[in-house]
PDB file of N, CA and C in Angstrom:
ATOM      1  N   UNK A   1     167.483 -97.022 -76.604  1.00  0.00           N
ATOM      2  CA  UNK A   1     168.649 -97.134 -77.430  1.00  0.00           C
ATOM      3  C   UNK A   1     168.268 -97.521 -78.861  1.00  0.00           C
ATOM      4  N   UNK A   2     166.837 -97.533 -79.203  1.00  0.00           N
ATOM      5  CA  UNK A   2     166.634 -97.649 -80.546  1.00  0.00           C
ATOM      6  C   UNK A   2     167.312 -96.702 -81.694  1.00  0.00           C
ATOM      7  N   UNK A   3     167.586 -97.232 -82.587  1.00  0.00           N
ATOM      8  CA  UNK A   3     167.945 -96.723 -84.060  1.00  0.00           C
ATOM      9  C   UNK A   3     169.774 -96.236 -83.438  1.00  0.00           C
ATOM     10  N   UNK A   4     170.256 -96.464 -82.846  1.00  0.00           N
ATOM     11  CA  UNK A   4     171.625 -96.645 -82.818  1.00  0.00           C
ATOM     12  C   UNK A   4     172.278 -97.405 -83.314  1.00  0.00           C
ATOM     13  N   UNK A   5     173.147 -96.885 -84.276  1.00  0.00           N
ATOM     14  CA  UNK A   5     174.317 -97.985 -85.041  1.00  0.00           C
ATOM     15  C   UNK A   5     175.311 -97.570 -84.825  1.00  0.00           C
ATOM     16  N   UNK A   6     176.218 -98.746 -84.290  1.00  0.00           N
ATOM     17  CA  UNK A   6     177.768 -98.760 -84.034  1.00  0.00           C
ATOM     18  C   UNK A   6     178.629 -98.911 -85.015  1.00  0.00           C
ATOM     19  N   UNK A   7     179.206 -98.387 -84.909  1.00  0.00           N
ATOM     20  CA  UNK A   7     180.435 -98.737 -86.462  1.00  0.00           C
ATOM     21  C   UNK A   7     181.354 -99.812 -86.071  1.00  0.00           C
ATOM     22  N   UNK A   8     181.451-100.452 -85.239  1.00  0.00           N
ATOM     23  CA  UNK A   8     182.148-101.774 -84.531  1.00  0.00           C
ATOM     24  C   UNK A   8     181.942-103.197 -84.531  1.00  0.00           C
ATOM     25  N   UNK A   9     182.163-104.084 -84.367  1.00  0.00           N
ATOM     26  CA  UNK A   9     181.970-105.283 -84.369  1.00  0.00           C
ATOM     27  C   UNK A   9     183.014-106.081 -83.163  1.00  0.00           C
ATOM     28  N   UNK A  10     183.646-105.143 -82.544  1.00  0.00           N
ATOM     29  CA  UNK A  10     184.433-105.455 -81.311  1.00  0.00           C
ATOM     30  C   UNK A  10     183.518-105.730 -80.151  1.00  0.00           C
ATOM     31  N   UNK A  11     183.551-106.848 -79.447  1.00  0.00           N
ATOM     32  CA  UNK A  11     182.380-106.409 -78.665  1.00  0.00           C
ATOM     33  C   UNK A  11     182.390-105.924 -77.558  1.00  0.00           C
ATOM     34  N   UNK A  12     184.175-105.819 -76.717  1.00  0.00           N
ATOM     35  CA  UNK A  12     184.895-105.134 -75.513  1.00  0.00           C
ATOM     36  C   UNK A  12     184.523-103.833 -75.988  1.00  0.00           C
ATOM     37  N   UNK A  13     184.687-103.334 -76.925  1.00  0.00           N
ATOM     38  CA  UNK A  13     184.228-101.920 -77.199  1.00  0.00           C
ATOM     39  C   UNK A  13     182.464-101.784 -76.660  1.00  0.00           C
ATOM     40  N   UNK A  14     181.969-102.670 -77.570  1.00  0.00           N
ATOM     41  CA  UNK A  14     180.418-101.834 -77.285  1.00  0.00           C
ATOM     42  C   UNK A  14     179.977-102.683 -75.367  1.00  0.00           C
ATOM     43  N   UNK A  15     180.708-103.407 -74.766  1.00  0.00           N
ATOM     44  CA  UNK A  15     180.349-104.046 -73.874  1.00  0.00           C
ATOM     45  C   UNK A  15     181.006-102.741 -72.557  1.00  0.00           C
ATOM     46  N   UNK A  16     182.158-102.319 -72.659  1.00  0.00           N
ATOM     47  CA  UNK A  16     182.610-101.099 -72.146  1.00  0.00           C
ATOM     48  C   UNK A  16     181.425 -99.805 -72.193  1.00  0.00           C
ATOM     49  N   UNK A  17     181.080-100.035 -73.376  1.00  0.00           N
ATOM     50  CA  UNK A  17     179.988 -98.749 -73.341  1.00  0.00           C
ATOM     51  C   UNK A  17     178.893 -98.915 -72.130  1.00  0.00           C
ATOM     52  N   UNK A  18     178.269-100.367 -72.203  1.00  0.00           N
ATOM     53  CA  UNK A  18     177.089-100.588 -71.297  1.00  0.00           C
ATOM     54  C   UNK A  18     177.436-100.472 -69.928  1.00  0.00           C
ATOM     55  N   UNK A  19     178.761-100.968 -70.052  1.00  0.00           N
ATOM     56  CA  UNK A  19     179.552-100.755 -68.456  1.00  0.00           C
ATOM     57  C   UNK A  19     179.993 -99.323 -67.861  1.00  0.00           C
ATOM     58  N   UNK A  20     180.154 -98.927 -68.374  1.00  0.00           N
ATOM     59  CA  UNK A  20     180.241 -97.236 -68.448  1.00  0.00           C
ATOM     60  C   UNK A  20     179.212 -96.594 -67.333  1.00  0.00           C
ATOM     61  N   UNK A  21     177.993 -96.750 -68.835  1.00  0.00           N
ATOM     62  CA  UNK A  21     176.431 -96.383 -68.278  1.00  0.00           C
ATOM     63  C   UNK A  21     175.729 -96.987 -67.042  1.00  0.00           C
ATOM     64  N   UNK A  22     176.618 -98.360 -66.507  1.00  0.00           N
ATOM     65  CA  UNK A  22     176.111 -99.193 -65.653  1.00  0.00           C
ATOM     66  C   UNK A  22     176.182 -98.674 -64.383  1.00  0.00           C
ATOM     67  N   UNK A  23     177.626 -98.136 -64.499  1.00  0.00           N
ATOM     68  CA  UNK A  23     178.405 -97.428 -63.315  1.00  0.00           C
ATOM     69  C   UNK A  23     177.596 -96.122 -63.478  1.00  0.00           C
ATOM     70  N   UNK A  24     177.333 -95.458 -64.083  1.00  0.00           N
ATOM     71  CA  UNK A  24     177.156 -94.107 -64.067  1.00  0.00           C
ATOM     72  C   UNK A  24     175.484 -94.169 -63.148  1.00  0.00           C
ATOM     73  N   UNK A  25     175.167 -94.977 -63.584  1.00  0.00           N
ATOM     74  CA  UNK A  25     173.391 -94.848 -62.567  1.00  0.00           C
ATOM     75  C   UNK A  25     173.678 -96.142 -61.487  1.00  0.00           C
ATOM     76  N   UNK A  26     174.446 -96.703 -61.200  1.00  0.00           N
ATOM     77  CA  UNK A  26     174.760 -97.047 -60.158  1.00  0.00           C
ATOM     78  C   UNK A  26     174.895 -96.093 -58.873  1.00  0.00           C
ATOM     79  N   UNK A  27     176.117 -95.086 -59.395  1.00  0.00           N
ATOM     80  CA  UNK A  27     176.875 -94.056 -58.407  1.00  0.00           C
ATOM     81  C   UNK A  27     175.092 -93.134 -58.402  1.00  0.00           C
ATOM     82  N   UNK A  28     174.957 -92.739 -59.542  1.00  0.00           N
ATOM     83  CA  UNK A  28     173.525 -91.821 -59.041  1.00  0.00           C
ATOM     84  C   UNK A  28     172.869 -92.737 -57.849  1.00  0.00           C
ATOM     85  N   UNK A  29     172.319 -93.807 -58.181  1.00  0.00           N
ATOM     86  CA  UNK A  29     171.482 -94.169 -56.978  1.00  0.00           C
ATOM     87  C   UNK A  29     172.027 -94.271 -55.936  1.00  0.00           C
ATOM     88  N   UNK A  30     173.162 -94.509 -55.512  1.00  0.00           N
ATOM     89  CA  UNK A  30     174.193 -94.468 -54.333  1.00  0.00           C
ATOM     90  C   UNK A  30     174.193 -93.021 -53.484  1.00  0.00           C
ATOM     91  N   UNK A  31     174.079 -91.902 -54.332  1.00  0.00           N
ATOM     92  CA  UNK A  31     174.222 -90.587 -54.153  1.00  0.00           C
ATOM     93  C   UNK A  31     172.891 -90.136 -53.844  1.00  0.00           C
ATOM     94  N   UNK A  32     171.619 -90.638 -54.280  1.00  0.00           N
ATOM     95  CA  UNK A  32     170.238 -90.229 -54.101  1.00  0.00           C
ATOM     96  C   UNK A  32     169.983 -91.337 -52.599  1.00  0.00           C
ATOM     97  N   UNK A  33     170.140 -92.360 -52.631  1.00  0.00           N
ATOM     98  CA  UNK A  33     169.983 -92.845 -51.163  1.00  0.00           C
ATOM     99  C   UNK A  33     170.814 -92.105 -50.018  1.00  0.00           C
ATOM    100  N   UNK A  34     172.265 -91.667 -49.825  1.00  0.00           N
ATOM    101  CA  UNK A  34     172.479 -91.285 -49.645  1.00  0.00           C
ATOM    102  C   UNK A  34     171.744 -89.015 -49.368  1.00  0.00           C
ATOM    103  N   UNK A  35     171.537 -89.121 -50.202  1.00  0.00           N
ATOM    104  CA  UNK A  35     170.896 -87.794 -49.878  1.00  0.00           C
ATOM    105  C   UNK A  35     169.830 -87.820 -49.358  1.00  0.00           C
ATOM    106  N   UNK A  36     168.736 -88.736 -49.795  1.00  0.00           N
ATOM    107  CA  UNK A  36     167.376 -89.205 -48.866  1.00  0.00           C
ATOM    108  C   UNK A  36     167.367 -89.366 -47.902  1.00  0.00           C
ATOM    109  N   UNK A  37     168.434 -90.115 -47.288  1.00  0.00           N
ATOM    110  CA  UNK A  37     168.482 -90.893 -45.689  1.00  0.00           C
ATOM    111  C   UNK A  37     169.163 -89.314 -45.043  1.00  0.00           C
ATOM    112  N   UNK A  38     170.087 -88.488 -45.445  1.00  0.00           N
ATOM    113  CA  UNK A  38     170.957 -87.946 -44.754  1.00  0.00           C
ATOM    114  C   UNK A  38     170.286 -86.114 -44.902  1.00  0.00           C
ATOM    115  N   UNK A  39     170.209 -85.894 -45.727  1.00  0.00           N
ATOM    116  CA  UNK A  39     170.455 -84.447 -46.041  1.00  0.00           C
ATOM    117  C   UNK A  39     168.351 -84.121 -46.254  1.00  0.00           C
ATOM    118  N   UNK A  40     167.819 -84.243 -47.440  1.00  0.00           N
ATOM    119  CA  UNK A  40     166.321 -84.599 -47.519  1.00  0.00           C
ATOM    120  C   UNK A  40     165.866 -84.251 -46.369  1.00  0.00           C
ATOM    121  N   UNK A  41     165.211 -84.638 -45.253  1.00  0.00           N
ATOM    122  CA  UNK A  41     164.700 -83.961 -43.564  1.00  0.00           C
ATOM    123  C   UNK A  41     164.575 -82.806 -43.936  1.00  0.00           C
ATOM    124  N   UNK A  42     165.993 -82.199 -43.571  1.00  0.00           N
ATOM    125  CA  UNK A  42     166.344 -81.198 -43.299  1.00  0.00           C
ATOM    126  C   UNK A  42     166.492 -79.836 -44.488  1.00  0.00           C
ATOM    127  N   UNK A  43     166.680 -80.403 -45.565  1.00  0.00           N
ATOM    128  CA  UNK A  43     167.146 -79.227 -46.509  1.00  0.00           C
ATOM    129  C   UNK A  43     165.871 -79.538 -47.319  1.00  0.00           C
ATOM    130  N   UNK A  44     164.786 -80.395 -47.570  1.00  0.00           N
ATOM    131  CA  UNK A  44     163.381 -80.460 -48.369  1.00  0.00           C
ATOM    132  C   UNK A  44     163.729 -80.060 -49.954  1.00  0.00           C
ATOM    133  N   UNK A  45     164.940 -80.959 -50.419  1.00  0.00           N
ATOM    134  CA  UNK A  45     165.146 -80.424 -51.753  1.00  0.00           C
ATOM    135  C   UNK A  45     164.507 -81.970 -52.600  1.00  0.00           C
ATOM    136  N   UNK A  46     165.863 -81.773 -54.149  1.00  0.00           N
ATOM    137  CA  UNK A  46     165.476 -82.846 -55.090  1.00  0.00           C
ATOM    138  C   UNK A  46     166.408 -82.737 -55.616  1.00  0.00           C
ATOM    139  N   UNK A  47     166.352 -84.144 -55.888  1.00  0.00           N
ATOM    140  CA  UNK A  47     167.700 -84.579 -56.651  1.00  0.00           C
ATOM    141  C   UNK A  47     167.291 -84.570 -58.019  1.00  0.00           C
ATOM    142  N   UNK A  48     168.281 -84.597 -59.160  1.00  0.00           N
ATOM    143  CA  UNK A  48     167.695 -85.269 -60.213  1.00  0.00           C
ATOM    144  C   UNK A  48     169.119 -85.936 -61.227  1.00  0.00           C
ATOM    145  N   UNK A  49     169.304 -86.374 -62.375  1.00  0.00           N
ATOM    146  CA  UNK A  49     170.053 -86.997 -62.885  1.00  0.00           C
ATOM    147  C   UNK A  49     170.632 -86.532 -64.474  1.00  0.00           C
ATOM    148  N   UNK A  50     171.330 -85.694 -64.936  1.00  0.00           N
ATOM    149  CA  UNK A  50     171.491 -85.442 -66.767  1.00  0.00           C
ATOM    150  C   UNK A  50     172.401 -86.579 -66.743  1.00  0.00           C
ATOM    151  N   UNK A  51     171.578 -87.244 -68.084  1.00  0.00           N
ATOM    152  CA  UNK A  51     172.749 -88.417 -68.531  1.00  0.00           C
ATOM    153  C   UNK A  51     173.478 -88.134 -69.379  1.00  0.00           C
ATOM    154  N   UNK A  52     173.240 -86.842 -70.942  1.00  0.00           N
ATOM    155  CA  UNK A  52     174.167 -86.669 -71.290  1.00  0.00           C
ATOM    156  C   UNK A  52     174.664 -85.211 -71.671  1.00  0.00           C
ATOM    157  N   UNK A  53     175.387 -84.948 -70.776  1.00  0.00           N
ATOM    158  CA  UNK A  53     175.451 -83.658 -70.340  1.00  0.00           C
ATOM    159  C   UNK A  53     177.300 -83.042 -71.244  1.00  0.00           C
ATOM    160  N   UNK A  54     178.051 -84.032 -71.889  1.00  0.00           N
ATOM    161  CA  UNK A  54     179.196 -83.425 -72.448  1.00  0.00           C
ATOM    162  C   UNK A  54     179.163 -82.857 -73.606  1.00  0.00           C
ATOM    163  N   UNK A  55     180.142 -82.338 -74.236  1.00  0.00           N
ATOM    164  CA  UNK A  55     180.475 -81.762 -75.448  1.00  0.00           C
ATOM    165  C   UNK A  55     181.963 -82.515 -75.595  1.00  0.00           C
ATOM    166  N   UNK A  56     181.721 -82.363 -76.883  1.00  0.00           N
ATOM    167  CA  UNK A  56     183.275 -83.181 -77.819  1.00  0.00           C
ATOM    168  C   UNK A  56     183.550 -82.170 -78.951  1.00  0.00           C
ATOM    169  N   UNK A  57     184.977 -81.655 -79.375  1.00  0.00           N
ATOM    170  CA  UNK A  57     185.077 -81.137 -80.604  1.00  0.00           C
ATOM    171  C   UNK A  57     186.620 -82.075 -80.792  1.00  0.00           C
ATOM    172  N   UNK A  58     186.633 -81.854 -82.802  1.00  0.00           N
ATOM    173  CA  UNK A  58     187.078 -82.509 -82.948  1.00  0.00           C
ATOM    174  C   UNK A  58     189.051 -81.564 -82.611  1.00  0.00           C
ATOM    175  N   UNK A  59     189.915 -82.889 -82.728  1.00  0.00           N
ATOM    176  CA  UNK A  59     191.218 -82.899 -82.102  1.00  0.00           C
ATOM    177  C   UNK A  59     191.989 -81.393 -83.189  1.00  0.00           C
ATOM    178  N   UNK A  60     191.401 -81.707 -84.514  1.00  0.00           N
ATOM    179  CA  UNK A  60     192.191 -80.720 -85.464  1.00  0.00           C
ATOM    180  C   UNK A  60     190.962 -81.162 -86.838  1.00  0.00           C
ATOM    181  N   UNK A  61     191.313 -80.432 -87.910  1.00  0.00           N
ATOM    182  CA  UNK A  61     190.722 -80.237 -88.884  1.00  0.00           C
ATOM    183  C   UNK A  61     190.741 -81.292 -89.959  1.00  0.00           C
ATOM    184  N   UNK A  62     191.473 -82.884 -89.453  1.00  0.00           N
ATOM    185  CA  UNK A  62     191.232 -83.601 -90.045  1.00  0.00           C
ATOM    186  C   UNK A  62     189.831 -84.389 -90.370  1.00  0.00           C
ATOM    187  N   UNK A  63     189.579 -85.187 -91.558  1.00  0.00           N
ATOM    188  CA  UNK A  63     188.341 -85.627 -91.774  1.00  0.00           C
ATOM    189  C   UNK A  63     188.220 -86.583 -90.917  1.00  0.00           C
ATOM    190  N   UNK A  64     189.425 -87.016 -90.464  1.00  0.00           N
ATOM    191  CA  UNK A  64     189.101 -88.872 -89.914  1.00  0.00           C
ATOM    192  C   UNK A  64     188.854 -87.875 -87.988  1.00  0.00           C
ATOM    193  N   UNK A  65     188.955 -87.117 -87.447  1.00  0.00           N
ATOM    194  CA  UNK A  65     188.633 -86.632 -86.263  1.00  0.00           C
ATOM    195  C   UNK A  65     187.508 -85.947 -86.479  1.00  0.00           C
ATOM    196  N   UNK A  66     186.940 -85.274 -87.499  1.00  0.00           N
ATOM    197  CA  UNK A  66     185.509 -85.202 -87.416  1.00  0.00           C
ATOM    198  C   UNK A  66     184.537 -85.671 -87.426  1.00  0.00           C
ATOM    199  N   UNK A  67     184.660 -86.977 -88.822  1.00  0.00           N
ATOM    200  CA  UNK A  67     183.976 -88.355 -88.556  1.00  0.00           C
ATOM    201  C   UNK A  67     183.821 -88.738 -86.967  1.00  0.00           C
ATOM    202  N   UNK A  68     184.710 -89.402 -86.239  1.00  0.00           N
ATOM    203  CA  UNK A  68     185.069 -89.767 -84.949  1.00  0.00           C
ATOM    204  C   UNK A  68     183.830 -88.293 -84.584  1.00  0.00           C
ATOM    205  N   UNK A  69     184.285 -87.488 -84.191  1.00  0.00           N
ATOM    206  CA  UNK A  69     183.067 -86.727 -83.297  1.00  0.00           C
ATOM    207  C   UNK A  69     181.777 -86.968 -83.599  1.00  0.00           C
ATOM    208  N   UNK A  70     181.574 -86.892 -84.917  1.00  0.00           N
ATOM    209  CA  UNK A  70     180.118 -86.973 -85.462  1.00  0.00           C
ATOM    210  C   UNK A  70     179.612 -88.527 -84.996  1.00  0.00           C
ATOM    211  N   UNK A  71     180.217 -89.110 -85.074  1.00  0.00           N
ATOM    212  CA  UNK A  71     179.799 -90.766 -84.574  1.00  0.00           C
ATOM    213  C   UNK A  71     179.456 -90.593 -83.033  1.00  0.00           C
ATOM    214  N   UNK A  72     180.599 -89.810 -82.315  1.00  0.00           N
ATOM    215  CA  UNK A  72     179.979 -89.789 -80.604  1.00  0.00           C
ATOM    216  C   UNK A  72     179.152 -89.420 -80.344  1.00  0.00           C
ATOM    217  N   UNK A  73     178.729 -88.126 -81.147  1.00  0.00           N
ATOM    218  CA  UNK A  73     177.851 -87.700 -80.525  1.00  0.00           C
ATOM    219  C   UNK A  73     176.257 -88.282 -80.995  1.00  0.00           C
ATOM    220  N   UNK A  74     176.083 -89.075 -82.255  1.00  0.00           N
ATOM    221  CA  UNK A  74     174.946 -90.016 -82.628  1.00  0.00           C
ATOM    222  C   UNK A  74     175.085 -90.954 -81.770  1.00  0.00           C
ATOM    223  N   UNK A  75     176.176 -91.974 -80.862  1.00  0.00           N
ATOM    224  CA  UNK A  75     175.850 -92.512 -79.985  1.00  0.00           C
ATOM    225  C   UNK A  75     174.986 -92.304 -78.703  1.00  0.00           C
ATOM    226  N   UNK A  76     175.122 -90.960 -78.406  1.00  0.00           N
ATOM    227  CA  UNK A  76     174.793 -90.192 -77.661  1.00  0.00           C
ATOM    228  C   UNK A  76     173.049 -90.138 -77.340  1.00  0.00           C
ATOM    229  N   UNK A  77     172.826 -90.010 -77.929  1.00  0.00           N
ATOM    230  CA  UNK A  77     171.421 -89.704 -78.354  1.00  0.00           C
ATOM    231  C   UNK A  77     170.077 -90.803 -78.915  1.00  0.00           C
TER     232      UNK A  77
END
């Protein structure tokens, strides 16, 4: 998460973010044990994980909704 800057100073905002991500590789590992113990044997595959796999465009052609996109998606990354 180096060289990321938030434009916030809320900290429910950036504390939601970590919680987000917390849940999100939580449920993966839930889903990869799950496939190991159950399915794995038999089907000899692999799992794997994209963390950031969306797209965002902005709402309309205003400046203040393009800003807003351009910021998500530098979080992103």
């Amino acid at each position: 998460m180096l060289g990321i800057v938030y434009l916030t100073t809320d900290i429910s905002i950036l504390a939601y973010d970590y919680s987000v991500g917390r849940n999100v590789i939580l449920a993966h590992a839930n889903a990869v044990k799950v496939y190991r113990e159950d399915f794995k044997p038999h089907q000899k595959g692999q799992i794997g994980i994209t963390l950031n796999g969306d797209w965002a465009m902005p709402y309309d052609d205003n400046q203040e909704s393009k800003f807003k996109i351009r910021g998500k998606s530098k979080l992103q990354n």
